[in-house]
N, C-alpha and C. Protein backbone atom coordinates (compact mmCIF):
# COMPACT_ATOMS: atom_id res chain seq x y z
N UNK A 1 -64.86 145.64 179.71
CA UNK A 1 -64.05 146.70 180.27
C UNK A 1 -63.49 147.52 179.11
N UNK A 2 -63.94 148.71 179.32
CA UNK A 2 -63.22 149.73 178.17
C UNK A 2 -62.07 150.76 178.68
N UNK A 3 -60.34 150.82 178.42
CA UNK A 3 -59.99 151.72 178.49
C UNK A 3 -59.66 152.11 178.07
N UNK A 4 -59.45 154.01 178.29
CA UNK A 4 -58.24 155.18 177.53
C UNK A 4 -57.88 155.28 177.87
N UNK A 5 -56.47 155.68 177.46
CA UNK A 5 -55.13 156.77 178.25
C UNK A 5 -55.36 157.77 177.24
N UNK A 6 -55.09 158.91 177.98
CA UNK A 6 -55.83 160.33 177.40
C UNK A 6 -54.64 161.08 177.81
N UNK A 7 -54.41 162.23 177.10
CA UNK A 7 -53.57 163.31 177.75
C UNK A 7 -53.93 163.62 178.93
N UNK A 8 -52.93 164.24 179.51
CA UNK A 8 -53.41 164.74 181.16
C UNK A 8 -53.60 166.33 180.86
N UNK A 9 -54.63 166.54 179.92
CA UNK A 9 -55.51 168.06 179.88
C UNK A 9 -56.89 168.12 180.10
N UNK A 10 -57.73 167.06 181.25
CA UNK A 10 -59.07 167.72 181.49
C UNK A 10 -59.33 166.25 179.95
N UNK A 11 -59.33 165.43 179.52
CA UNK A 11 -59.85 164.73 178.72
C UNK A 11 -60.47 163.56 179.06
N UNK A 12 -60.09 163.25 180.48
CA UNK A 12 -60.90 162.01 181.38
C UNK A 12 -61.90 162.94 181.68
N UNK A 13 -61.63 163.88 182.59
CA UNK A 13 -63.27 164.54 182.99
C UNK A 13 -64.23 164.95 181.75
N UNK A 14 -63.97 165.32 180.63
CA UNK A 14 -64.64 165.25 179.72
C UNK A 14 -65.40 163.95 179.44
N UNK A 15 -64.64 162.96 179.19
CA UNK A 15 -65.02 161.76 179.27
C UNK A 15 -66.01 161.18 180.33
N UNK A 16 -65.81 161.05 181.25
CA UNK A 16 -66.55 160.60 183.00
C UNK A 16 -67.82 161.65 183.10
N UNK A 17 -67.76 163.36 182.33
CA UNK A 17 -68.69 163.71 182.12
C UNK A 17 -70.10 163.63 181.42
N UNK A 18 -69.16 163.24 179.97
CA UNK A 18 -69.83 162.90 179.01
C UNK A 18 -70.75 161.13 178.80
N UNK A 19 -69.91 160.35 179.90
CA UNK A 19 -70.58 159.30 179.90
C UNK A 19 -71.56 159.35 180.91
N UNK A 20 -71.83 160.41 182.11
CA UNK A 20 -73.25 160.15 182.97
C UNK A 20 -74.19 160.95 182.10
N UNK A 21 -74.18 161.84 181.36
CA UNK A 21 -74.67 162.93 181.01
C UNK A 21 -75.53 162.32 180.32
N UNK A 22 -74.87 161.82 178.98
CA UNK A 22 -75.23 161.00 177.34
C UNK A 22 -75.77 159.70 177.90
N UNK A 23 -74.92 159.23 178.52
CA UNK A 23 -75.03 157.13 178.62
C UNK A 23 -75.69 156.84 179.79
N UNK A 24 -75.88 157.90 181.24
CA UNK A 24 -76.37 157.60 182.30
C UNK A 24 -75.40 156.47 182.64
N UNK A 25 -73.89 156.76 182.30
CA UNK A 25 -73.24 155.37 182.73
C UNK A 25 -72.53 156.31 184.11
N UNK A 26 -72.51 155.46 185.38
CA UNK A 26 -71.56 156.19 186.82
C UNK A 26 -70.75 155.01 187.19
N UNK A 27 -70.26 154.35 186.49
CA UNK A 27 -69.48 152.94 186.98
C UNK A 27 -67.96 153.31 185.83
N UNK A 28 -67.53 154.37 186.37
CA UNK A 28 -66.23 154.89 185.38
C UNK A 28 -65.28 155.47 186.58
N UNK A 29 -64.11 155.40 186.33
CA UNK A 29 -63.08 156.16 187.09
C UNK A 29 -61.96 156.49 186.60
N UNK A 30 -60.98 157.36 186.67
CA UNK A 30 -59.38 157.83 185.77
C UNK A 30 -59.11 157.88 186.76
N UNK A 31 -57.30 157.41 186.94
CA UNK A 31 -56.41 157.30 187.43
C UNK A 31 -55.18 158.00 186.34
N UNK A 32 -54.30 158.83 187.81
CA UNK A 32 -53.08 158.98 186.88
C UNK A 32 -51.61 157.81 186.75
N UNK A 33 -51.17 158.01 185.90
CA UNK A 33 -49.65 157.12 185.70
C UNK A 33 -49.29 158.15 184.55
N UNK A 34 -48.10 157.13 184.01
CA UNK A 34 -46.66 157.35 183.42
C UNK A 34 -46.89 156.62 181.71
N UNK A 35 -46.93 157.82 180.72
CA UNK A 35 -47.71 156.54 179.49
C UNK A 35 -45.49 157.59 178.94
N UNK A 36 -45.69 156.26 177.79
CA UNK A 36 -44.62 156.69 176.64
C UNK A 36 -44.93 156.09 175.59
N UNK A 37 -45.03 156.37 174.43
CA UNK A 37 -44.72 155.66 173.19
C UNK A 37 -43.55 155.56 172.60
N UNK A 38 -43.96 154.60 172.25
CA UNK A 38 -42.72 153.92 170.94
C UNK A 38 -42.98 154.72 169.53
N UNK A 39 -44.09 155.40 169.28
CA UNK A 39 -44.24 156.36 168.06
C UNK A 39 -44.26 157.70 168.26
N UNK A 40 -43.91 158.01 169.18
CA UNK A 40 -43.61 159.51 169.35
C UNK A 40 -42.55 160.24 168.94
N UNK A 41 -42.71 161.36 168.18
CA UNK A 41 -41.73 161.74 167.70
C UNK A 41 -40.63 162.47 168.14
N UNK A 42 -39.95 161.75 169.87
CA UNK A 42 -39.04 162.64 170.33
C UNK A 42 -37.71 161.77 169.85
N UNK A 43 -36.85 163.10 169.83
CA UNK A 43 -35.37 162.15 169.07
C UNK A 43 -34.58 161.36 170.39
N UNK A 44 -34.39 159.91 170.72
CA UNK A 44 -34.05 159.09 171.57
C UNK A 44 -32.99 158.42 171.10
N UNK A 45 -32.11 157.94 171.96
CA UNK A 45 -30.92 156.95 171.37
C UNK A 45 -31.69 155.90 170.68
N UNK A 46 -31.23 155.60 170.01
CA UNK A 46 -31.59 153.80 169.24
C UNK A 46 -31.28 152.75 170.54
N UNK A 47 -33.00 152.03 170.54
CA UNK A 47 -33.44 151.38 171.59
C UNK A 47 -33.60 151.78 172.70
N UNK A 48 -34.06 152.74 172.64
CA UNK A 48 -34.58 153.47 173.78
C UNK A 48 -35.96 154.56 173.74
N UNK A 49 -37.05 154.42 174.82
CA UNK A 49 -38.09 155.07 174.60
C UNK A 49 -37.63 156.27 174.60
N UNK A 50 -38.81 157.42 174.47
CA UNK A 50 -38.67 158.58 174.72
C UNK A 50 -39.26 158.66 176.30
N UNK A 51 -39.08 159.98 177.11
CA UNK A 51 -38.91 160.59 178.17
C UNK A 51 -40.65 160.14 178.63
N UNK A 52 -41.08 159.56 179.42
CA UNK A 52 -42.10 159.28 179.82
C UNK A 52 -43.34 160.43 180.16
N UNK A 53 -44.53 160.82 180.04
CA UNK A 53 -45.50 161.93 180.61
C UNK A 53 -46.31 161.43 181.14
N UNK A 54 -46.99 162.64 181.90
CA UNK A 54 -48.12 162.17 182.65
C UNK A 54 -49.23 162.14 181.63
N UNK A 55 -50.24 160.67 181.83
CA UNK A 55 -51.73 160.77 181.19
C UNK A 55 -52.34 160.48 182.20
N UNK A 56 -53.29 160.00 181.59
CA UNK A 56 -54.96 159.53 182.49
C UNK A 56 -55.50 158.32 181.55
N UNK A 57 -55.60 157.83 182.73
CA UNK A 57 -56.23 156.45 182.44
C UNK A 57 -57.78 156.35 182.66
N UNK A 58 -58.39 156.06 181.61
CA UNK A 58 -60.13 155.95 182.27
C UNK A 58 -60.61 154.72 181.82
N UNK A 59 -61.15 153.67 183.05
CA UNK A 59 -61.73 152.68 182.36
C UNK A 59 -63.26 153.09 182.99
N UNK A 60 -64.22 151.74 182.22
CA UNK A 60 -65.05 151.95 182.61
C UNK A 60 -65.78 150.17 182.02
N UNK A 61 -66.70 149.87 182.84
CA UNK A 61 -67.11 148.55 183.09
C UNK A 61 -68.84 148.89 182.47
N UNK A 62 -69.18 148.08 181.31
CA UNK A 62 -70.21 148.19 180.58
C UNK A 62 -70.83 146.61 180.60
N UNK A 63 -71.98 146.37 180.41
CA UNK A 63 -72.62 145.32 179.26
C UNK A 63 -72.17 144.70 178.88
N UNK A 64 -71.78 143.82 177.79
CA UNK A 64 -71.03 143.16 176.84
C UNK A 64 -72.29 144.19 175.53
N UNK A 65 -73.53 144.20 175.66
CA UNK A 65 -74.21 144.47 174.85
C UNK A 65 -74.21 146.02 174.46
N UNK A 66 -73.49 146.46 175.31
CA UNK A 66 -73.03 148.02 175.08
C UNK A 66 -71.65 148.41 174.98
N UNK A 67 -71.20 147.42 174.66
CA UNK A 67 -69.76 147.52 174.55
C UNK A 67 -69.23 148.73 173.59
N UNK A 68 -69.84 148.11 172.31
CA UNK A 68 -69.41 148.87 170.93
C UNK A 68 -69.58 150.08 171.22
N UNK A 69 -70.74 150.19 171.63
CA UNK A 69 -71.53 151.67 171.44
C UNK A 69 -70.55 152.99 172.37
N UNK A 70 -70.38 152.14 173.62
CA UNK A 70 -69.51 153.02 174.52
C UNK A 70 -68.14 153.22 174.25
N UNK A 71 -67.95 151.66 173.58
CA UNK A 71 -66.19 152.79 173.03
C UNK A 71 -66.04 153.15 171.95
N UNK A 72 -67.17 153.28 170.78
CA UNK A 72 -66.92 154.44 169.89
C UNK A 72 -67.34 155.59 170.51
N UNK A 73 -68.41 155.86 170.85
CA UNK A 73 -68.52 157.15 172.11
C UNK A 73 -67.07 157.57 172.78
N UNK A 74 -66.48 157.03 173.55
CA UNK A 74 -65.67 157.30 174.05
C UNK A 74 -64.26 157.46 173.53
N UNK A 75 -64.27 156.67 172.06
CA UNK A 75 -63.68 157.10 170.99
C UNK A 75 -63.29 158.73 170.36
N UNK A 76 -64.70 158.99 170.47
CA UNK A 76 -64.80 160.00 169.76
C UNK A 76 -64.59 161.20 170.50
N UNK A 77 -65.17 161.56 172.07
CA UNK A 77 -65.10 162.16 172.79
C UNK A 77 -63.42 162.44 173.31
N UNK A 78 -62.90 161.24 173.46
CA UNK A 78 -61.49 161.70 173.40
C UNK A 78 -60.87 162.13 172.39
N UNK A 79 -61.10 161.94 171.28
CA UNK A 79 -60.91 162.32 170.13
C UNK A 79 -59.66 161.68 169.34
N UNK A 80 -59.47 160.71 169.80
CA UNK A 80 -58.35 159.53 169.46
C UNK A 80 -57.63 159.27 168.46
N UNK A 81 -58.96 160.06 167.26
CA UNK A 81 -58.48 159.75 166.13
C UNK A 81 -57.41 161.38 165.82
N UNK A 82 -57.25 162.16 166.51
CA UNK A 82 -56.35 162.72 166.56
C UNK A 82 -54.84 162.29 166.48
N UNK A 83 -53.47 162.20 165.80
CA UNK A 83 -52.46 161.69 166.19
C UNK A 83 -51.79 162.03 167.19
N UNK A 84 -51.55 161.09 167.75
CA UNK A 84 -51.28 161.25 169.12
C UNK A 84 -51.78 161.74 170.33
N UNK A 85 -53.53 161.28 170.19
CA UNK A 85 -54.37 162.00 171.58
C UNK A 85 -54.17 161.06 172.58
N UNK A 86 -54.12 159.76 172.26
CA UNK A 86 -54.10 157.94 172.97
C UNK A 86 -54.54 157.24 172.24
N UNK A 87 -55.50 156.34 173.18
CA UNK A 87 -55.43 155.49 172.48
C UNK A 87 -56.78 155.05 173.14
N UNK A 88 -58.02 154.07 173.05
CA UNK A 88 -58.78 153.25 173.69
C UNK A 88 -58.63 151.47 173.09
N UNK A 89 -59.50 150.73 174.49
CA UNK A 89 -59.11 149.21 173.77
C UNK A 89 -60.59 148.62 174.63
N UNK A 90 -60.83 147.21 174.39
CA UNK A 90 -62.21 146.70 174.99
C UNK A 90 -61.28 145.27 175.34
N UNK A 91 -61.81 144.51 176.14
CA UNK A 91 -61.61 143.90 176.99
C UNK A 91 -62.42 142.73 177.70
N UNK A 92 -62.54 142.02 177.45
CA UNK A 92 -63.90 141.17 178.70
C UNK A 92 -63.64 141.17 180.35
N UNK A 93 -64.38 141.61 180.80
CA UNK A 93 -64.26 140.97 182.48
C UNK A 93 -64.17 140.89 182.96
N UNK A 94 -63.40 139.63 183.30
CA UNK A 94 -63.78 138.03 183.83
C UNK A 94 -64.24 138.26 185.17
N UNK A 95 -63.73 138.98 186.25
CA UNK A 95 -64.70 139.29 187.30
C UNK A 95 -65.78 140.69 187.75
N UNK A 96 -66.62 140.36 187.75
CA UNK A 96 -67.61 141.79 187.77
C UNK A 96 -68.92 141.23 188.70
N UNK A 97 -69.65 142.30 189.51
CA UNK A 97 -70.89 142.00 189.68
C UNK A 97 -71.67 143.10 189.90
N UNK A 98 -72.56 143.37 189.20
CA UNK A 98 -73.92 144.75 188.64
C UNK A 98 -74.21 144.45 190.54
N UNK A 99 -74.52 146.24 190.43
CA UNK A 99 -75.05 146.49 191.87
C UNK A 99 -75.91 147.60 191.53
N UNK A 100 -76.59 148.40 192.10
CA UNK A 100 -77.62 149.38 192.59
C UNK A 100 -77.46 150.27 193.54
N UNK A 101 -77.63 151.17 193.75
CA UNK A 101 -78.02 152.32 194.74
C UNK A 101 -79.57 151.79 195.25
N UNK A 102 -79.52 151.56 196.75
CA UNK A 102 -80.65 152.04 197.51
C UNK A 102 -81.72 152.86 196.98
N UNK A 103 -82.74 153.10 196.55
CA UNK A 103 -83.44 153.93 196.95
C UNK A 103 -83.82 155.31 197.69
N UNK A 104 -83.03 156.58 197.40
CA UNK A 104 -83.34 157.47 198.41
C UNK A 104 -81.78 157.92 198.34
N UNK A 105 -80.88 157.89 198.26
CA UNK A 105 -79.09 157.85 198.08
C UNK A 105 -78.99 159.59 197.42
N UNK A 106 -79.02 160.34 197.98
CA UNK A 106 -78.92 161.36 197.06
C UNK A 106 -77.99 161.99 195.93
N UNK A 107 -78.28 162.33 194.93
CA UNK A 107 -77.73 162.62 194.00
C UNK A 107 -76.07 163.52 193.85
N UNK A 108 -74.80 163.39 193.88
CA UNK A 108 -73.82 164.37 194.39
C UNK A 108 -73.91 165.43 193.59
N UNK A 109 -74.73 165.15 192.45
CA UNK A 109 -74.73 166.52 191.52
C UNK A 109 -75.66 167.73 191.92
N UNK A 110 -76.16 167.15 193.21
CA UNK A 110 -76.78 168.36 193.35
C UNK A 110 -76.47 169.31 194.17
């Protein structure tokens, strides 16, 4: 299991784009919530976070054998290594089971 929290500017759909497009991966989804850091540079009382924002959360369920590959991809595409874009992390598991499309299921991209 790979996830990001991404800004909430269009950087999950980039992402969810960029992984059917490039990876042929469709087993991805973003959700919104409430991210804050502890390294952000808003001025807060001592012991106390700063003011919470909206991000996007995108995980996405891979391989074990494609692990790497998809979250430096997805690394990069969010662009993480930006300060302060988010963040991504990898994960095992523990419950999952690979499925298929039917035969014949038509495509929504079209």
């Amino acid at each position: 299991m790979i996830t990001a929290v991404v800004p909430d500017d269009g950087a999950d759909l980039e992402i969810l784009k960029a992984l059917r497009a490039e990876k042929g991966i469709v087993q991805a989804y973003s959700f919104a919530c409430l991210g804050s850091s502890a390294t952000a540079e808003a001025k807060t009382k001592p012991g106390k976070l700063p003011e919470p924002t909206m991000v996007r959360m995108v995980e996405v369920l891979v391989p074990e054998r494609d692990a790497d590959d998809v979250f430096d991809f997805i690394s990069q595409v969010a662009r993480v290594i930006e300060n302060g874009r988010g963040l991504v992390w990898q994960e095992s598991a523990p419950f999952s089971t690979p499925y298929e499309l039917p035969e014949g299921v038509p495509d929504e991209r079209a």
